[in-house]
C-alpha atoms as a PDB file:
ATOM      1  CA  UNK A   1    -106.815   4.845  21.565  1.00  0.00           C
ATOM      2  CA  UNK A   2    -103.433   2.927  22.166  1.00  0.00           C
ATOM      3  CA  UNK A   3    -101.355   1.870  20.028  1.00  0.00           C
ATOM      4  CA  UNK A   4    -101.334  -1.427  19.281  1.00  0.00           C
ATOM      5  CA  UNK A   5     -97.750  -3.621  19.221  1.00  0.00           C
ATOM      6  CA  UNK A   6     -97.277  -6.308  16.721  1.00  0.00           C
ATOM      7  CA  UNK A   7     -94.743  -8.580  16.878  1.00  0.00           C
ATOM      8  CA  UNK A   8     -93.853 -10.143  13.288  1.00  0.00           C
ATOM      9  CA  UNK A   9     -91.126 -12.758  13.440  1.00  0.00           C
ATOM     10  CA  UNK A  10     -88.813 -12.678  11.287  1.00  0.00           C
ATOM     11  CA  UNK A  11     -87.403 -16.229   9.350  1.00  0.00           C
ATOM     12  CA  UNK A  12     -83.967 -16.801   9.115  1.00  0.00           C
ATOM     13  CA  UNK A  13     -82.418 -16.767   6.097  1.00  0.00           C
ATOM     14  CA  UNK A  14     -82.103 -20.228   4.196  1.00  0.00           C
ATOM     15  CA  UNK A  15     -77.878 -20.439   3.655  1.00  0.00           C
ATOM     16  CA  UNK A  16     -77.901 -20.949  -0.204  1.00  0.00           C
ATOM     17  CA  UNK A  17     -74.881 -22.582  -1.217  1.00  0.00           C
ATOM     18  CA  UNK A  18     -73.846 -23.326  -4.792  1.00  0.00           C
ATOM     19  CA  UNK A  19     -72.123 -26.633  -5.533  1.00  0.00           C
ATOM     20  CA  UNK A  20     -68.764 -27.339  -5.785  1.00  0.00           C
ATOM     21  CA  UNK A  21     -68.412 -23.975  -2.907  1.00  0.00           C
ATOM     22  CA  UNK A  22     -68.403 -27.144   0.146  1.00  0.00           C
ATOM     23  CA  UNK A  23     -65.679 -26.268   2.177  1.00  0.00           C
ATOM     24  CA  UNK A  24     -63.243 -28.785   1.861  1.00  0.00           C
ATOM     25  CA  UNK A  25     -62.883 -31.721   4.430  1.00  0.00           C
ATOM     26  CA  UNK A  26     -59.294 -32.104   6.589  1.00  0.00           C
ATOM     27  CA  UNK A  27     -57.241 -34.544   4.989  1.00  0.00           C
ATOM     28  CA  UNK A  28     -56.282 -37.418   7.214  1.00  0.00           C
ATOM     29  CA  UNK A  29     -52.548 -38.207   7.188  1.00  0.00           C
ATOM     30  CA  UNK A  30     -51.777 -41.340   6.504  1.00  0.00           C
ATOM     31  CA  UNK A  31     -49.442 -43.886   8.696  1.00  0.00           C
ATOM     32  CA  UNK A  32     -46.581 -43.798   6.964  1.00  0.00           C
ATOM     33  CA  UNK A  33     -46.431 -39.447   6.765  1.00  0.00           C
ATOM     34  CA  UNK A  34     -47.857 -39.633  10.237  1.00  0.00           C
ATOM     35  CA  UNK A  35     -44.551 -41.969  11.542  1.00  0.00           C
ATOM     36  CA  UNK A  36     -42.454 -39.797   9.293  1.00  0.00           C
ATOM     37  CA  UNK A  37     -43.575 -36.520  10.700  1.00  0.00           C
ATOM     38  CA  UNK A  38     -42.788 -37.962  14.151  1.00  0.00           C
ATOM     39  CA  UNK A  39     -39.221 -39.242  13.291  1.00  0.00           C
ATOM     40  CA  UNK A  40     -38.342 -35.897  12.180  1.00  0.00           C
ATOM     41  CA  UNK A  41     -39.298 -34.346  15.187  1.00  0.00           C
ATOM     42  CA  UNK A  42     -36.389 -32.880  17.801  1.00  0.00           C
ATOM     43  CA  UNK A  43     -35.431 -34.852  20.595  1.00  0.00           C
ATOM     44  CA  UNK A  44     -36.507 -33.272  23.460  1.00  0.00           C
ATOM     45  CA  UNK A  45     -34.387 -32.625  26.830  1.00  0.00           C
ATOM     46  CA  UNK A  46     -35.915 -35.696  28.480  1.00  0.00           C
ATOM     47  CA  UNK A  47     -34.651 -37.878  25.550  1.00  0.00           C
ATOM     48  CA  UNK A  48     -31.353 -36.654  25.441  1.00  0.00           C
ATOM     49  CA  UNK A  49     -30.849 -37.046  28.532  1.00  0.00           C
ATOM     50  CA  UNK A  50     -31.444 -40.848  28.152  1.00  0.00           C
ATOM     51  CA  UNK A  51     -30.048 -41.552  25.345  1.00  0.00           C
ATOM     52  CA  UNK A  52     -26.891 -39.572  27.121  1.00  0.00           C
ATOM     53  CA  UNK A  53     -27.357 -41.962  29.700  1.00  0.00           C
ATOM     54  CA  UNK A  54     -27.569 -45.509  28.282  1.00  0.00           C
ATOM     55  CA  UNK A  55     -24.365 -44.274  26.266  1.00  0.00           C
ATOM     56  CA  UNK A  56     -22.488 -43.565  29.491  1.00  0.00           C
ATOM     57  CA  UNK A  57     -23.943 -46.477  31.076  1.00  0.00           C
ATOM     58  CA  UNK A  58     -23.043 -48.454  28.042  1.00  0.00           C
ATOM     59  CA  UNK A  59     -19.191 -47.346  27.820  1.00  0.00           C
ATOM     60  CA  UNK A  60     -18.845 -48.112  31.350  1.00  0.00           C
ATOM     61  CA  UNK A  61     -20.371 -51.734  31.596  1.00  0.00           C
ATOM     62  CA  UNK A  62     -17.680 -52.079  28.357  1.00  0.00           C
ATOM     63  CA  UNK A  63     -15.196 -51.085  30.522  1.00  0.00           C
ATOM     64  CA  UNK A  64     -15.751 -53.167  33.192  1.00  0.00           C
ATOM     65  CA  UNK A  65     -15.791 -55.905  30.711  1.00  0.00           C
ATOM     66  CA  UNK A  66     -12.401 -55.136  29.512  1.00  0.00           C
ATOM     67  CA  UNK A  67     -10.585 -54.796  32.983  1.00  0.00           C
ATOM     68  CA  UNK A  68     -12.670 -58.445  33.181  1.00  0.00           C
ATOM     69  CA  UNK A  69     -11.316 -60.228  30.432  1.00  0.00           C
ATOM     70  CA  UNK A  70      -7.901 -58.889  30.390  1.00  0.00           C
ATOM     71  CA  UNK A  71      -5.338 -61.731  30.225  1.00  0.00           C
ATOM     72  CA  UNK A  72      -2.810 -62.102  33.448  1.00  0.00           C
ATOM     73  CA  UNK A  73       0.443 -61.569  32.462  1.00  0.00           C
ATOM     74  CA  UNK A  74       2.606 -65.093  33.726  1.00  0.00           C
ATOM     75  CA  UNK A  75       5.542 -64.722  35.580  1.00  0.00           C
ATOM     76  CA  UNK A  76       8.802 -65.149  34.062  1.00  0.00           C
ATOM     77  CA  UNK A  77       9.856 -68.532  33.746  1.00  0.00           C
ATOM     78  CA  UNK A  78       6.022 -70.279  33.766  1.00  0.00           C
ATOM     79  CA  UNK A  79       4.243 -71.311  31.144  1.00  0.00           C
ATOM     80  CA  UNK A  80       1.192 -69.235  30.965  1.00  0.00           C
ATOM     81  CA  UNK A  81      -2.316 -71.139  32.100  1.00  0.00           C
ATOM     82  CA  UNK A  82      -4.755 -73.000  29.131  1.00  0.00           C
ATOM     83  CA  UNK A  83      -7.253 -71.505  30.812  1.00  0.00           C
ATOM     84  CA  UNK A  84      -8.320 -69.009  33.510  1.00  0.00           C
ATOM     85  CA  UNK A  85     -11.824 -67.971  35.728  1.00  0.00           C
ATOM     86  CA  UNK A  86     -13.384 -64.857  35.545  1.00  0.00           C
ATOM     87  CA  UNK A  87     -15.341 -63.277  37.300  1.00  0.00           C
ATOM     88  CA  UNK A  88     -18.238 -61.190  35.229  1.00  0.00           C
ATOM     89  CA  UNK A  89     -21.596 -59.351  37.188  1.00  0.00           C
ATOM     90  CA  UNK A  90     -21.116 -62.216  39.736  1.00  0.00           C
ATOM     91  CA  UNK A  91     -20.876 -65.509  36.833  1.00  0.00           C
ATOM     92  CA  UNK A  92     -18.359 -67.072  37.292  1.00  0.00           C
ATOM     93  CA  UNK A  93     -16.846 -68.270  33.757  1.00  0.00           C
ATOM     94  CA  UNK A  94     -14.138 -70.482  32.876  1.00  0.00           C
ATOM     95  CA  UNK A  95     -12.022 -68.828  29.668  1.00  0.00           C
ATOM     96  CA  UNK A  96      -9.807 -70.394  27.584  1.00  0.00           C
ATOM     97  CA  UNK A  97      -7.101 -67.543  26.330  1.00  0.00           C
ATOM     98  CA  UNK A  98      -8.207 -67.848  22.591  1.00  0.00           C
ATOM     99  CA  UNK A  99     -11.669 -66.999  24.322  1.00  0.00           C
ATOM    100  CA  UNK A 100     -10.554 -64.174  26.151  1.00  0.00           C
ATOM    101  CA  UNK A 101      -9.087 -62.728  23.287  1.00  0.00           C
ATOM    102  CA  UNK A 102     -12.034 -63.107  20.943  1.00  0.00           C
ATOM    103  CA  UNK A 103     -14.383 -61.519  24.177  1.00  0.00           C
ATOM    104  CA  UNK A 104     -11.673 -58.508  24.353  1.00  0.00           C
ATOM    105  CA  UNK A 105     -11.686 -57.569  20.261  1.00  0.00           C
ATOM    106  CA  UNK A 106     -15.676 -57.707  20.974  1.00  0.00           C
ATOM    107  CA  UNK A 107     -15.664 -55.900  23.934  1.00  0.00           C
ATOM    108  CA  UNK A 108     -12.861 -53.391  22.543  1.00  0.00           C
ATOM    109  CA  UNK A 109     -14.806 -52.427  19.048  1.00  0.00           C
ATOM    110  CA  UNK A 110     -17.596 -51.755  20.966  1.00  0.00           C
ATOM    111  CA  UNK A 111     -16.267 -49.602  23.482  1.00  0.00           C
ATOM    112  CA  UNK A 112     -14.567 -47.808  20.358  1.00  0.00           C
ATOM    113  CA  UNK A 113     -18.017 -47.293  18.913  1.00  0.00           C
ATOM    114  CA  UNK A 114     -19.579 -45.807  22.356  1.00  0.00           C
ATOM    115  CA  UNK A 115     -16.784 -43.638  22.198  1.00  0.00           C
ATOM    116  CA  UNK A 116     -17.950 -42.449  18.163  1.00  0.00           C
ATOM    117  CA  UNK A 117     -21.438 -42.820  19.774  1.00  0.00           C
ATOM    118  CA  UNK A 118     -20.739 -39.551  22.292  1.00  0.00           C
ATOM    119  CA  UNK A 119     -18.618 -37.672  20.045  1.00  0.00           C
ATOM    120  CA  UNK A 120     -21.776 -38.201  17.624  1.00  0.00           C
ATOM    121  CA  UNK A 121     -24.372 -37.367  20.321  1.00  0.00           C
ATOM    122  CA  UNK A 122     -22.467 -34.387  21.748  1.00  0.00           C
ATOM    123  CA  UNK A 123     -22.834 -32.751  18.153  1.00  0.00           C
ATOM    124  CA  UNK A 124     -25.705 -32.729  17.024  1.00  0.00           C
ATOM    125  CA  UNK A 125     -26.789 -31.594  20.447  1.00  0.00           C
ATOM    126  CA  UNK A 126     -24.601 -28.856  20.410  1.00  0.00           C
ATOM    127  CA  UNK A 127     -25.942 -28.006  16.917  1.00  0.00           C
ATOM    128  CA  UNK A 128     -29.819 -28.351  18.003  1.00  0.00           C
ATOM    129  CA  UNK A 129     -30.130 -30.688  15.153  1.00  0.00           C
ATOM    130  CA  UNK A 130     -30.686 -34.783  16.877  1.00  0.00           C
ATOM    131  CA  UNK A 131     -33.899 -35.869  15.634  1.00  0.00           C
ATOM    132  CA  UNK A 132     -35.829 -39.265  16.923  1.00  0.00           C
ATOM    133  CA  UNK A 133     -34.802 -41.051  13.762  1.00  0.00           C
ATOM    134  CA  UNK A 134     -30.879 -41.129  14.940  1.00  0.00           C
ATOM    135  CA  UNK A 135     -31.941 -42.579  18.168  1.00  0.00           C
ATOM    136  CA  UNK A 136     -32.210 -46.546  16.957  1.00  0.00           C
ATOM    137  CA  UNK A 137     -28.400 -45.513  15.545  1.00  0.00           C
ATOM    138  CA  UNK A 138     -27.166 -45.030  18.974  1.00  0.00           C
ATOM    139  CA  UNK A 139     -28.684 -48.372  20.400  1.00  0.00           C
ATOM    140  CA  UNK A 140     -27.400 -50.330  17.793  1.00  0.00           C
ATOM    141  CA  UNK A 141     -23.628 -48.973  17.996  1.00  0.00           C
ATOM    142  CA  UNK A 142     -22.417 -51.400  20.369  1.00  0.00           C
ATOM    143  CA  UNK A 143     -23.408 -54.079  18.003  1.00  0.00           C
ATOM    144  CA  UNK A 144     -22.359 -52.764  14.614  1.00  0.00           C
ATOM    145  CA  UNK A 145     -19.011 -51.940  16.145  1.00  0.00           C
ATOM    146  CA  UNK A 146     -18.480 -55.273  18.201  1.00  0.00           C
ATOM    147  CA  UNK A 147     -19.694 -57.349  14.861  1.00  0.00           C
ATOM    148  CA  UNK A 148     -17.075 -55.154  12.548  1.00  0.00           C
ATOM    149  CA  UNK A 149     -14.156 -55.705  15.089  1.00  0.00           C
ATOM    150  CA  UNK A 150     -14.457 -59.448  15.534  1.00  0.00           C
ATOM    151  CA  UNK A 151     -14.950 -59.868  11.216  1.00  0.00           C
ATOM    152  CA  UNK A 152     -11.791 -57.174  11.419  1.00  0.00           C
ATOM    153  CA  UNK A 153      -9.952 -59.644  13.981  1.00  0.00           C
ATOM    154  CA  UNK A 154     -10.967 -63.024  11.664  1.00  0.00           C
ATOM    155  CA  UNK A 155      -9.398 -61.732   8.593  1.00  0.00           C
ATOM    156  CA  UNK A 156      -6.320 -60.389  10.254  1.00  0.00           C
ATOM    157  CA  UNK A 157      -5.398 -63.768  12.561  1.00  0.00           C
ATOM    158  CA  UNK A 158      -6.581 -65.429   8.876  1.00  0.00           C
ATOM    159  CA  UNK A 159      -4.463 -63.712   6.902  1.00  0.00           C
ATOM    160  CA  UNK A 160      -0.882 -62.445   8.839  1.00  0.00           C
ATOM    161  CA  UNK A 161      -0.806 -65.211  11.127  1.00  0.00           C
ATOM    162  CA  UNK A 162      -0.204 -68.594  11.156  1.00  0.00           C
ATOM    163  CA  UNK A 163      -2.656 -71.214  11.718  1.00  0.00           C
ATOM    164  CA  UNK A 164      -0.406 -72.854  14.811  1.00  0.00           C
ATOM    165  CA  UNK A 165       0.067 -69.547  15.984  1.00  0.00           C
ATOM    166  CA  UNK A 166      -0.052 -69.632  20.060  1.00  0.00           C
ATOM    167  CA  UNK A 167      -1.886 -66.933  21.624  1.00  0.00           C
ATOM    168  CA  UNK A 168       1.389 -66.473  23.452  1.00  0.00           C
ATOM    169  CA  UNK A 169       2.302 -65.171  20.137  1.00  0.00           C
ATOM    170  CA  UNK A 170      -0.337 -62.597  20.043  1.00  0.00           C
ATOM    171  CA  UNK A 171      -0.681 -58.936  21.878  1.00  0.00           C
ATOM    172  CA  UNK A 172      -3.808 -58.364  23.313  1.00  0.00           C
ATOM    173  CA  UNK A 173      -3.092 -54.612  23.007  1.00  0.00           C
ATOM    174  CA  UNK A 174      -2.546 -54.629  19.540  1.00  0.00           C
ATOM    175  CA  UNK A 175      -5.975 -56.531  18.639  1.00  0.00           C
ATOM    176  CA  UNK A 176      -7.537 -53.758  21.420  1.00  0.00           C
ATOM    177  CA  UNK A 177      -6.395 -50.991  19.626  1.00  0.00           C
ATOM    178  CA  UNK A 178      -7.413 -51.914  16.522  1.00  0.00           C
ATOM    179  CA  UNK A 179     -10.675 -53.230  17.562  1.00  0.00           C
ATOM    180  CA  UNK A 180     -10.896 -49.955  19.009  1.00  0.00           C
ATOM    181  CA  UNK A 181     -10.188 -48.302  15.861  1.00  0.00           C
ATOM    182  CA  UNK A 182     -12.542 -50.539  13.704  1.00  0.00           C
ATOM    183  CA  UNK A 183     -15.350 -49.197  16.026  1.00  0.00           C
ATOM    184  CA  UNK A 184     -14.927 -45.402  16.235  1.00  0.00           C
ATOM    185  CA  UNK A 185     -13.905 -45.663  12.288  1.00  0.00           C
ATOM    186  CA  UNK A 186     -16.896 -48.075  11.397  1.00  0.00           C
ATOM    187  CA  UNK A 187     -17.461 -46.592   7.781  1.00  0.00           C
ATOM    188  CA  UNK A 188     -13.580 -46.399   7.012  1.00  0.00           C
ATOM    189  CA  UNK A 189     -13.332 -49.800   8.635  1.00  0.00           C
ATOM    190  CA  UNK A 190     -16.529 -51.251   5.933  1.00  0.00           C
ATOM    191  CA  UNK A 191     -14.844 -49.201   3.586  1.00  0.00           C
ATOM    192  CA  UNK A 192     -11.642 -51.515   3.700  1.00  0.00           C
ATOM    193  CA  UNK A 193     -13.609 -55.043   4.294  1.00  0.00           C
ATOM    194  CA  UNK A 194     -14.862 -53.740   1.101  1.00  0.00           C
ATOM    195  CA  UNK A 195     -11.477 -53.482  -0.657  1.00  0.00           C
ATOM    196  CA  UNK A 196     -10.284 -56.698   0.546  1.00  0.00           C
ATOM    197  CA  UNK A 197     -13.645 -58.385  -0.195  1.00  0.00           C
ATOM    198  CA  UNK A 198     -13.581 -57.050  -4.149  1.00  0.00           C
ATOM    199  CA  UNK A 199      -9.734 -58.165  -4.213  1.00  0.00           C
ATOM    200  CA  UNK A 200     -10.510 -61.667  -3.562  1.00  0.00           C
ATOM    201  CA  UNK A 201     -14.340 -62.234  -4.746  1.00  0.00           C
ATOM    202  CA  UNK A 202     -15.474 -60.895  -8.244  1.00  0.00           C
ATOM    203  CA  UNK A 203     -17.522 -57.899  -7.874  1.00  0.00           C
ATOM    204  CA  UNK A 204     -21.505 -58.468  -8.442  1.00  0.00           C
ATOM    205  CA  UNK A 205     -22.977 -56.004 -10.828  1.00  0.00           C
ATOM    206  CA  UNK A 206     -25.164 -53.187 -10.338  1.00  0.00           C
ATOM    207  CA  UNK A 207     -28.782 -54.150  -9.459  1.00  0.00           C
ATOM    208  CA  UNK A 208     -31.697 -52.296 -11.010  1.00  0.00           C
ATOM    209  CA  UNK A 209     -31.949 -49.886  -7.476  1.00  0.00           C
ATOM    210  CA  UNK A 210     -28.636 -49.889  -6.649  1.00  0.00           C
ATOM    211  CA  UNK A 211     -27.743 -46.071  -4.736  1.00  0.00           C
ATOM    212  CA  UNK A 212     -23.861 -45.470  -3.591  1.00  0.00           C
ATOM    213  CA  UNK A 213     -23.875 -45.124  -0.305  1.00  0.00           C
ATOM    214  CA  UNK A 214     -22.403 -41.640  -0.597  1.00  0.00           C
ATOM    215  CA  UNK A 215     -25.199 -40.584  -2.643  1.00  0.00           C
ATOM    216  CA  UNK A 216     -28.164 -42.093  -0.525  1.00  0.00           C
END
């Protein structure tokens, strides 16, 4: 007599879980950590290599600009001219010499900050340390630098000069080099506004969040 086969099938298991053992869902990062997160991420080579080249490209256009605006010396004997045409990425602009001058401390603080900008760039590079969050710091150098040197040049033709000065009586190298200065120095150069700004207006006290700068 053969054998008979049974087949029994077998139920699987019902997965008994006690509460409070749910495995716990992934938490969702919000916005604000997300943004964070990505700000404190390295700068990759692609990104250096931009930001190394709007710097350059920067520094060079400031250059240009310079060379541009730089007075012509008169020839002895002549008075020098009220006014003078330039010509700047083919405009053609009509400058009076106080203009020029104003233009050149602008043009010469910013160029001053390119220069702190590459100096900046080139180390933290070197160190593997430039994050994104530095990158809105090197686009707005030209600015900062160009706004400090022309409040640097105000208080300086203000204050040591005298109000029917000539601009014959001026050196454009001297408001250059200091513009210059004021923008690869930008800190010492706030630093000193600072000074002259609590000399001659009375100091505001300390709000409730106030934070030193050199503690923030």
């Amino acid at each position: 007599m053969a054998a008979e086969t049974s087949t029994t099938s077998v139920k699987p298991e019902t997965e008994v879980r006690v509460a409070g053992d749910e495995p716990n869902p992934p938490k969702e990062e919000t916005p604000n950590k997300s943004q964070a997160k990505m700000l404190s991420k390295k700068v990759g080579l692609a990104g250096i290599i931009g930001i190394t080249i709007y710097i350059i490209a920067v520094s060079l256009s400031l250059l240009y600009m310079l060379v541009v605006f730089w007075p012509v010396t008169a020839a002895a004997g002549t008075e020098p001219a009220t006014s003078e045409l330039v010509r700047l990425f083919g405009l053609r602009l009509e400058l009076t010499l106080e203009m020029r001058l104003f233009l050149i401390v602008a043009v010469a603080g910013a160029l001053g900050g390119e220069v702190h900008a590459l100096r900046s760039l080139s180390w933290y590079v070197g160190n593997r340390n430039l994050i994104w969050s530095w990158v809105l710091y090197y686009i707005l150098v030209p600015l900062v630098s160009a706004a400090l040197a022309i409040v640097f040049y105000l208080v300086i033709r203000g204050g040591f000069f005298s109000p029917t000065a000539s601009i014959a009586e001026t050196s454009p190298f001297g408001f250059a080099a200091l513009a210059a200065l004021v923008g690869m120095f930008s800190q010492s150069a706030a630093e000193k506004l600072k000074e002259v700004a609590d000399t001659l207006l009375k100091k505001p006290p300390a709000g409730k969040d106030t934070v030193a700068e050199n503690e923030s």
